[in-house]
Protein backbone atom coordinates (compact mmCIF):
# COMPACT_ATOMS: atom_id res chain seq x y z
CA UNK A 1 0.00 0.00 0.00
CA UNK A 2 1.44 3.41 -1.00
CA UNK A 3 2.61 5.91 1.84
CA UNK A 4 2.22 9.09 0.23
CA UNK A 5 0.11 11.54 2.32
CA UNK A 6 -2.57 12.95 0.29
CA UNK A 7 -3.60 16.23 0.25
CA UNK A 8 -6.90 18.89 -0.56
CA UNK A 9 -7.94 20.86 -3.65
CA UNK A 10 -7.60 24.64 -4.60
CA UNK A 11 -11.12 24.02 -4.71
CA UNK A 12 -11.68 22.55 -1.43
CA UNK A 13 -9.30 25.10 -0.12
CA UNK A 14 -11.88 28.06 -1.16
CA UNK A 15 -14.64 26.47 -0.12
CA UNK A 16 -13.00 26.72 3.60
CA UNK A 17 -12.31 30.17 3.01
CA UNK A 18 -15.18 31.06 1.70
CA UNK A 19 -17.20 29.73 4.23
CA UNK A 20 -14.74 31.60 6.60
CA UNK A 21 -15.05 34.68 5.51
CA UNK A 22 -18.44 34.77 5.27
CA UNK A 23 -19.08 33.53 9.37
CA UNK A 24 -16.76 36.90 10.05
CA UNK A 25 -19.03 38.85 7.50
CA UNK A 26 -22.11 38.13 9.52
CA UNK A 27 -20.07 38.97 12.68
CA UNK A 28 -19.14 35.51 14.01
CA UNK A 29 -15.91 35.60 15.56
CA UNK A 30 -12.50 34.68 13.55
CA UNK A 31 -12.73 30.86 13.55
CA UNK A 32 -9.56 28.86 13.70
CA UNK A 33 -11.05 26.32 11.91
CA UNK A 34 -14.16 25.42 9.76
CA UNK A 35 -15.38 22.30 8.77
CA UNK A 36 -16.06 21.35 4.68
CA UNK A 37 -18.28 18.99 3.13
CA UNK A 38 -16.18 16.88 0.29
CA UNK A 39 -18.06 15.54 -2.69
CA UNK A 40 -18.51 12.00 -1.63
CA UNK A 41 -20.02 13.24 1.67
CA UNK A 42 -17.46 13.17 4.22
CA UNK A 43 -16.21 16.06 6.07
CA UNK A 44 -12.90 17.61 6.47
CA UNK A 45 -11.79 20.39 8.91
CA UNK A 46 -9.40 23.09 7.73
CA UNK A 47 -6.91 25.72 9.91
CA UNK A 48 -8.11 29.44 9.02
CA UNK A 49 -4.40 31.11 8.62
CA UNK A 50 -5.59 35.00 8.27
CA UNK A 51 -9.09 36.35 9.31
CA UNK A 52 -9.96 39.81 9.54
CA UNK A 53 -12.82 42.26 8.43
CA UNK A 54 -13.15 45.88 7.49
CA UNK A 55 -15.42 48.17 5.94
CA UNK A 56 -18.27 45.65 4.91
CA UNK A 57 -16.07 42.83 3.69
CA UNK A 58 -14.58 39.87 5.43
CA UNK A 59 -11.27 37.94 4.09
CA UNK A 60 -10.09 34.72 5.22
CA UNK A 61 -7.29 32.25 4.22
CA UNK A 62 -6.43 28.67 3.70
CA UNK A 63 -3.33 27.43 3.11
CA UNK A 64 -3.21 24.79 0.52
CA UNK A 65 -1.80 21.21 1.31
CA UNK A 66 -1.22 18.63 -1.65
CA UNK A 67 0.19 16.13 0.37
CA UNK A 68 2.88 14.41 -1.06
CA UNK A 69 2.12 15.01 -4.83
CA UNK A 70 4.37 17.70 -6.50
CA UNK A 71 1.40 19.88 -7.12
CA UNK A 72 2.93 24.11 -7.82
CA UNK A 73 0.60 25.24 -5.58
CA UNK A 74 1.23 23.32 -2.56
CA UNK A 75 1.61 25.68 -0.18
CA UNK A 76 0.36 28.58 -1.52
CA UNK A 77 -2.28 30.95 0.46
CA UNK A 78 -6.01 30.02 -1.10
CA UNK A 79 -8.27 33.39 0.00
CA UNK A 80 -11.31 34.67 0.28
CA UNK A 81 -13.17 38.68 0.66
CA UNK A 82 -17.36 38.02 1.52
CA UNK A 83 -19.01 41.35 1.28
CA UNK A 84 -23.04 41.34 1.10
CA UNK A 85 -24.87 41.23 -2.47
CA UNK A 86 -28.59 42.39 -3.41
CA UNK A 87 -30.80 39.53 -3.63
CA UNK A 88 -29.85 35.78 -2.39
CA UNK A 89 -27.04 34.93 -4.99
CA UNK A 90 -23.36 33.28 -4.28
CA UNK A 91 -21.68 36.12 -6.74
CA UNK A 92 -18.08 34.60 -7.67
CA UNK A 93 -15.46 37.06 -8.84
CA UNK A 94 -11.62 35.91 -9.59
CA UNK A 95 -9.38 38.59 -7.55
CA UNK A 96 -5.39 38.36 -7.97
CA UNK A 97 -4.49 35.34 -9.32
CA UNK A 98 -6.95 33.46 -10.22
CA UNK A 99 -7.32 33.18 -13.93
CA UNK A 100 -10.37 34.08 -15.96
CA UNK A 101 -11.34 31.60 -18.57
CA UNK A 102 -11.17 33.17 -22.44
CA UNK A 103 -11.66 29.96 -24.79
CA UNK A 104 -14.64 27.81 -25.86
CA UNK A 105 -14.12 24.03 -25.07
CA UNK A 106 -13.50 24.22 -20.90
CA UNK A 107 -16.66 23.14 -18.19
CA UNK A 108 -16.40 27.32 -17.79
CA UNK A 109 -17.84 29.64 -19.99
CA UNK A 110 -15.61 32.29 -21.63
CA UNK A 111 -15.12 35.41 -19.29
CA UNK A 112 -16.33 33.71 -16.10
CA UNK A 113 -13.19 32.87 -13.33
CA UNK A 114 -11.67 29.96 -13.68
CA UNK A 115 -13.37 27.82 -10.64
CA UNK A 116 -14.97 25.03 -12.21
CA UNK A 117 -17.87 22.94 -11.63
CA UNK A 118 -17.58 21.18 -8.49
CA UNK A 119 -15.52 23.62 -6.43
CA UNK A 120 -18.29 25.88 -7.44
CA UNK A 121 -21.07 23.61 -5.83
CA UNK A 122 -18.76 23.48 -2.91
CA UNK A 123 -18.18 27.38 -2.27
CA UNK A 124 -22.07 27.71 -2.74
CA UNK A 125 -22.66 25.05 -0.01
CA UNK A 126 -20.67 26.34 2.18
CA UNK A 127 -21.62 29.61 2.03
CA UNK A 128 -24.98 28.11 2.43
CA UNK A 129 -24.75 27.07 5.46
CA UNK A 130 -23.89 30.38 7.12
CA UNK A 131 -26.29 32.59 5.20
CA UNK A 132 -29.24 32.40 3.10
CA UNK A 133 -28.32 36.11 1.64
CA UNK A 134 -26.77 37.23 -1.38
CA UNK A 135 -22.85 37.30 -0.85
CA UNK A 136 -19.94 38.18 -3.46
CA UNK A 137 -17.02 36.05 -2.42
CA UNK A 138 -13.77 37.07 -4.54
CA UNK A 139 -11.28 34.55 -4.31
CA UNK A 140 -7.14 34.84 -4.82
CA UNK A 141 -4.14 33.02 -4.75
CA UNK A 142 -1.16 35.64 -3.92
CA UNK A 143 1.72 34.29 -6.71
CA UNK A 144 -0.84 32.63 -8.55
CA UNK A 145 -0.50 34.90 -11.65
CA UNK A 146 3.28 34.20 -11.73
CA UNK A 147 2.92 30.08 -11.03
CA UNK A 148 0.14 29.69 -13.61
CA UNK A 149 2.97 30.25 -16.33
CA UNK A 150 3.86 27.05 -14.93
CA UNK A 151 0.45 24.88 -15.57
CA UNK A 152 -1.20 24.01 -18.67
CA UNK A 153 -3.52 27.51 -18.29
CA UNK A 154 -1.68 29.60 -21.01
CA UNK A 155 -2.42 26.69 -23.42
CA UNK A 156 -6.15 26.59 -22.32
CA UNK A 157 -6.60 30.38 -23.02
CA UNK A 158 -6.81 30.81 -18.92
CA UNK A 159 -5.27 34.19 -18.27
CA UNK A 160 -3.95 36.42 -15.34
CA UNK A 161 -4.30 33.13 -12.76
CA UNK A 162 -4.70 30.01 -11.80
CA UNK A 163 -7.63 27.85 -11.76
CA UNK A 164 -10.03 26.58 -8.50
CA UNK A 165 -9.44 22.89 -9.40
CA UNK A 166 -11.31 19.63 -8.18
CA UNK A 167 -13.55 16.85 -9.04
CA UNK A 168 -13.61 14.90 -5.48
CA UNK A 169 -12.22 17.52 -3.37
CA UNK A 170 -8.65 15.63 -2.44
CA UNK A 171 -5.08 15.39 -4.17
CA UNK A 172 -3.97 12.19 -5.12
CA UNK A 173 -0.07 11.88 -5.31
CA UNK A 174 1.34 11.51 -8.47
CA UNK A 175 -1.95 11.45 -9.85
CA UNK A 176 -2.39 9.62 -13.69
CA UNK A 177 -6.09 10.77 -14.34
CA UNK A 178 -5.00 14.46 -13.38
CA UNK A 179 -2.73 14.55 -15.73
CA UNK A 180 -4.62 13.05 -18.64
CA UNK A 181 -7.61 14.88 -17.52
CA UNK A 182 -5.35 18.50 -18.09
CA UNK A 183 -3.89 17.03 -21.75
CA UNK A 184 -7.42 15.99 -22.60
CA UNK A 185 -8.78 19.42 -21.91
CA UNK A 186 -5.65 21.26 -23.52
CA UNK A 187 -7.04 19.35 -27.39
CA UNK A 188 -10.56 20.11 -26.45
CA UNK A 189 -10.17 23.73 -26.71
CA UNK A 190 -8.31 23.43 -29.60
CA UNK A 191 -10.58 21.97 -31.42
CA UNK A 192 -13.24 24.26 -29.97
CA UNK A 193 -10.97 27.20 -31.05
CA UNK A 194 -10.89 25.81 -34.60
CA UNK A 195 -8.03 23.62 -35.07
CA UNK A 196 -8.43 20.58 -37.43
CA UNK A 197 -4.87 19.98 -38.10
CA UNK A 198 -3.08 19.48 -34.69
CA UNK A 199 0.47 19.06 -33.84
CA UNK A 200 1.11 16.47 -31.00
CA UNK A 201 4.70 17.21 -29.84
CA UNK A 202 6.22 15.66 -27.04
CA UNK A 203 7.31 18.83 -25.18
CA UNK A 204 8.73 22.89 -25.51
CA UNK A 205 11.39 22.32 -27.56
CA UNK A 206 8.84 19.81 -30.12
CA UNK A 207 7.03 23.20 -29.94
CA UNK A 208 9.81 25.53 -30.91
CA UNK A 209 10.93 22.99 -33.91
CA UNK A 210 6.99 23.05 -35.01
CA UNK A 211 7.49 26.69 -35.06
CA UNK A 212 10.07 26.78 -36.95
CA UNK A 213 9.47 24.14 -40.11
CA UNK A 214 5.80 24.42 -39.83
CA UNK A 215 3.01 26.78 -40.39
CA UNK A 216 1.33 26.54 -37.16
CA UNK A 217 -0.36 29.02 -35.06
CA UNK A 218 -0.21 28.17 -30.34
CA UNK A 219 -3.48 26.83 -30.22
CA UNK A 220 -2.72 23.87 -32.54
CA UNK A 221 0.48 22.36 -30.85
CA UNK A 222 -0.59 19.81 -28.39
CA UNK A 223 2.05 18.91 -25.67
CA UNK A 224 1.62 15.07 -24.73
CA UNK A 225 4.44 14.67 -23.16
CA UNK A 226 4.74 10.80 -22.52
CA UNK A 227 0.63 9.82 -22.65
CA UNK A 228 1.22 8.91 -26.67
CA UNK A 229 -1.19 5.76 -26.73
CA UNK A 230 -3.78 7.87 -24.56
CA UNK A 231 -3.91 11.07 -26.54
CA UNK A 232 -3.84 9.44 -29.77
CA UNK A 233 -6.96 7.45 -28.73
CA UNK A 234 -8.54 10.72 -27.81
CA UNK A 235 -8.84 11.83 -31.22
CA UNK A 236 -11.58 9.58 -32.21
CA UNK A 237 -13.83 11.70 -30.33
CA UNK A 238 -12.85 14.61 -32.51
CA UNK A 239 -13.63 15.73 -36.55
CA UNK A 240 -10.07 16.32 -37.94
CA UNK A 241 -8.21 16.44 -40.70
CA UNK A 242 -5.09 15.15 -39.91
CA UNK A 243 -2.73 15.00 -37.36
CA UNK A 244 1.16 16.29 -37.54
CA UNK A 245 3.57 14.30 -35.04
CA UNK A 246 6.69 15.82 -34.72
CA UNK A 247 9.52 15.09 -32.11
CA UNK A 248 12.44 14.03 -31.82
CA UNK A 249 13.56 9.84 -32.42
CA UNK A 250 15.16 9.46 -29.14
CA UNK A 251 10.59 9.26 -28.47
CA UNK A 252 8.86 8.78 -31.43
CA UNK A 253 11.15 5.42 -32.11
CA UNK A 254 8.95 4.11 -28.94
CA UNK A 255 6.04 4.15 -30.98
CA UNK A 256 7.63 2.35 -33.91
CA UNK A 257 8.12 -0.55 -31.20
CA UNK A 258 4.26 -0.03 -29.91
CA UNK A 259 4.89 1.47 -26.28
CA UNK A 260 2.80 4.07 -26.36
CA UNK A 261 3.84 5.54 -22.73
CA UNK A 262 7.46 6.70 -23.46
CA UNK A 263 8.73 7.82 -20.05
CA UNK A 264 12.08 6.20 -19.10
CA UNK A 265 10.96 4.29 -16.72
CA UNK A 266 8.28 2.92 -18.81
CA UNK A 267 9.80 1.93 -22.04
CA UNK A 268 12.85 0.91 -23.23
CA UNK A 269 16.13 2.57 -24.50
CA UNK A 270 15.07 3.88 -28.16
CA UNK A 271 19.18 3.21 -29.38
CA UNK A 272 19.04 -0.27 -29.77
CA UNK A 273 15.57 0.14 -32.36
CA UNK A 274 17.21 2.93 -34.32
CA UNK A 275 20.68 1.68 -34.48
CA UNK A 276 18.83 -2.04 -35.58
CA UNK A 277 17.01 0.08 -38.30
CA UNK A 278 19.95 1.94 -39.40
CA UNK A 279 22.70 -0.98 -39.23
CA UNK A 280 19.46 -2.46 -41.67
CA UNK A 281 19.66 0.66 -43.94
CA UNK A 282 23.05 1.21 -43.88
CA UNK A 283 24.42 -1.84 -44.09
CA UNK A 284 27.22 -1.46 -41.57
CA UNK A 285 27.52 -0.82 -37.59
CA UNK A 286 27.17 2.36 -36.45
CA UNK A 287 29.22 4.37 -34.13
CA UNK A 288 28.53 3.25 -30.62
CA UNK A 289 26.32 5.82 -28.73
CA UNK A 290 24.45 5.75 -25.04
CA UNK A 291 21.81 8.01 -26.94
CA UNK A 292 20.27 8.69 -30.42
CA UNK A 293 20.94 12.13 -30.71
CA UNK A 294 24.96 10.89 -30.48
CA UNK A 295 23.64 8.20 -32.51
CA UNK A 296 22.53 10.87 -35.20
CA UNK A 297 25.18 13.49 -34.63
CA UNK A 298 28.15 10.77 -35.53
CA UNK A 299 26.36 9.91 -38.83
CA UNK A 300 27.33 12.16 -42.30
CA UNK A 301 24.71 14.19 -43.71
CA UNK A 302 23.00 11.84 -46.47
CA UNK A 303 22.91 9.20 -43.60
CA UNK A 304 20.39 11.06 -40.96
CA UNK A 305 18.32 11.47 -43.62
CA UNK A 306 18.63 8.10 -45.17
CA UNK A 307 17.69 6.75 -41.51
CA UNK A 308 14.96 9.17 -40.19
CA UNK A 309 12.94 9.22 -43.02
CA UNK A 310 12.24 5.30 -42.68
CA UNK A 311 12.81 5.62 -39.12
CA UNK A 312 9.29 8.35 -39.51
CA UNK A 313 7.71 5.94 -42.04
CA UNK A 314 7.65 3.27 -38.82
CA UNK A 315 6.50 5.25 -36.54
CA UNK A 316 3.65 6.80 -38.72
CA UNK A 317 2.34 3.52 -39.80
CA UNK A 318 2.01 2.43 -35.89
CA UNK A 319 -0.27 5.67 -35.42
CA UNK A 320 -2.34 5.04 -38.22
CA UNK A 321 -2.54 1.72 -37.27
CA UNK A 322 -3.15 2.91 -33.65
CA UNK A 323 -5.80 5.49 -34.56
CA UNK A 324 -7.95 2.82 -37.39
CA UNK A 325 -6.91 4.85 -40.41
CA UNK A 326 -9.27 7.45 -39.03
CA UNK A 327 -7.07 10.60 -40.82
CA UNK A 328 -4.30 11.58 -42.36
CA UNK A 329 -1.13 11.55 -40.69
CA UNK A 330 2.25 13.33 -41.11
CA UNK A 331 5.51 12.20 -38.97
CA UNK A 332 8.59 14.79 -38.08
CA UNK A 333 11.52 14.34 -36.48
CA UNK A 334 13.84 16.31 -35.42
CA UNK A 335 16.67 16.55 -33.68
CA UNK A 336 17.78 18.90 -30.00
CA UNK A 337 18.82 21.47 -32.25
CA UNK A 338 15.28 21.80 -33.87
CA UNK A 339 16.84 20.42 -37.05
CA UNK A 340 14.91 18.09 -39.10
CA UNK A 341 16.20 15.05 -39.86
CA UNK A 342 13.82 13.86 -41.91
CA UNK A 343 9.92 12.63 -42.06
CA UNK A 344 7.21 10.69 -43.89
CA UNK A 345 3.84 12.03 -44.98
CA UNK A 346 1.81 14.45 -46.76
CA UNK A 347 2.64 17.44 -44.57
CA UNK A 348 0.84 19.77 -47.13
CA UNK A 349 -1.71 21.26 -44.37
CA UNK A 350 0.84 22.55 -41.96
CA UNK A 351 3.29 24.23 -44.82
């Protein structure tokens, strides 16, 4: 059984300050604690770090704990200002950082903050159970405009924040589904925005090199880092055109092999598939190299290109195959200097 701790939400986190702030808004005294009702029922109780209240508003503050999982806002101060509102809503308002939402495809419509579904419910609830009234709770995370730069909110069209996260109210370490969940979202708003022709690409520098050979505009290079097999069965779900892979072979080769989750620790060494292909295409034993881009680099010219462009042909016809023949695909690769070494398919709607 695993012994990382877990942890709580941003959204769980402004649900207790919330709920906080608005006891001190009706004049309760500053509680040290407040108690939180989690999704699946159970209840949690939470340490109020600031409390104070001036002029009509009350402000209260939780600080966030993600357990063990190496969440960027672990640690960071989740608050909340209640001041009262005409009529009986729960107004809420994204203060400094917290993002506002400015793309079609997320559970949030376009120029609402970025809190989404279920933290919402939870904020409301608690808020509920203080006061019936109308109450505008503004929520902030102090750094949070600086540390989104850090999360997939750029990509989503999220701006000037971060976002009140949570589905069941708790972190779990190292969590899979998060992760997945944040890629999934990142090609649902670019198809929302548009895009028919994306660009998976493994990371930043598969970005730059996208940049650079392709015609491409942000919203239509898709980061999947090492979930290959899952993103590329997410497409189904999708009306596209085709589908550019670019990345570089020391990856992609993976895919040739069929392991579809190319982290290190997950698949094997890519040298021994490319210097198999290449000895095959070459017809003589390459230089010895602990990694393909030495592999590459010690080859002449005419010889990088004479490998990758097979080397892409493999690895295209194991996402086609992957995908059912759904669409068109194109296969770059390139290598850590964003040069291409060479590729297979009709690339025609990203020049």
């Amino acid at each position: 059984m695993s012994s990382l701790r877990g942890g709580f939400t941003t959204g769980t986190c402004a649900a207790a300050a919330a709920k906080a702030a608005t006891m001190l808004l009706l004049g309760v005294p500053a509680p040290s604690e407040v108690e939180v009702i989690l999704p699946d029922g159970t209840r949690e109780r939470f340490p109020i770090i600031q409390a104070e209240r001036s002029k009509g508003t009350a402000t209260a503050a939780v600080r966030k704990d993600a357990g063990d999982d190496p969440d960027v806002t672990h640690g960071m101060l989740v608050a909340a200002s209640a001041s009262w509102l005409e009529g009986d809503a729960v107004l809420l308002v994204a203060g400094d950082g917290v993002g506002t939402v400015t793309k079609q495809g997320l559970s949030v419509s376009p120029g609402e903050p970025a809190i989404n579904p279920v933290p919402r419910r939870m904020i409301q609830t608690e808020v509920r159970q203080v006061t019936a009234r109308g109450v505008r709770i503004v929520l902030s995370i102090p750094g949070g405009k600086e540390m989104a730069k850090k999360t997939f909110n750029p990509r989503l069209g999220v701006v000037g924040g971060l976002s009140i996260l949570g589905t069941t109210g708790r972190v779990r370490p190292y969590s899979c589904p998060a992760l997945r969940e944040s890629l999934q979202c990142v090609l649902k708003v670019a198809v929302a925005g548009g895009v028919v022709a994306p660009v998976f690409v493994p990371g930043h520098y598969g970005e730059r090199a996208a940049r650079k050979h392709f015609r491409v505009v942000p919203e239509q290079v898709v980061e999947v880092g090492n979930e290959w097999g899952f993103m590329l069965d997410c497409i189904a779900d999708y009306d596209l055109a085709g589908l550019l892979v670019l990345g570089h072979p020391g990856k992609l080769a993976k895919l040739a092999a069929g392991q579809w989750d190319t982290h290190s620790s997950r698949s094997e060494n890519a040298v021994p598939i490319v210097a198999g292909l290449g000895e095959q295409l070459l017809k003589r034993t390459l230089p010895e190299s602990q990694t393909v881009e030495g592999l590459f680099a010690a080859l002449p010219l005419p010889d990088r290109q004479r490998l990758a462009e097979p080397l892409a042909g493999q690895v295209r016809q194991a996402i086609v195959q992957r995908i059912g023949g759904r669409l068109e695909v194109a296969v770059a690769l390139v290598n850590m200097q964003a040069e291409l070494l060479g590729g297979d398919g009709d690339f025609g709607q990203w020049r």
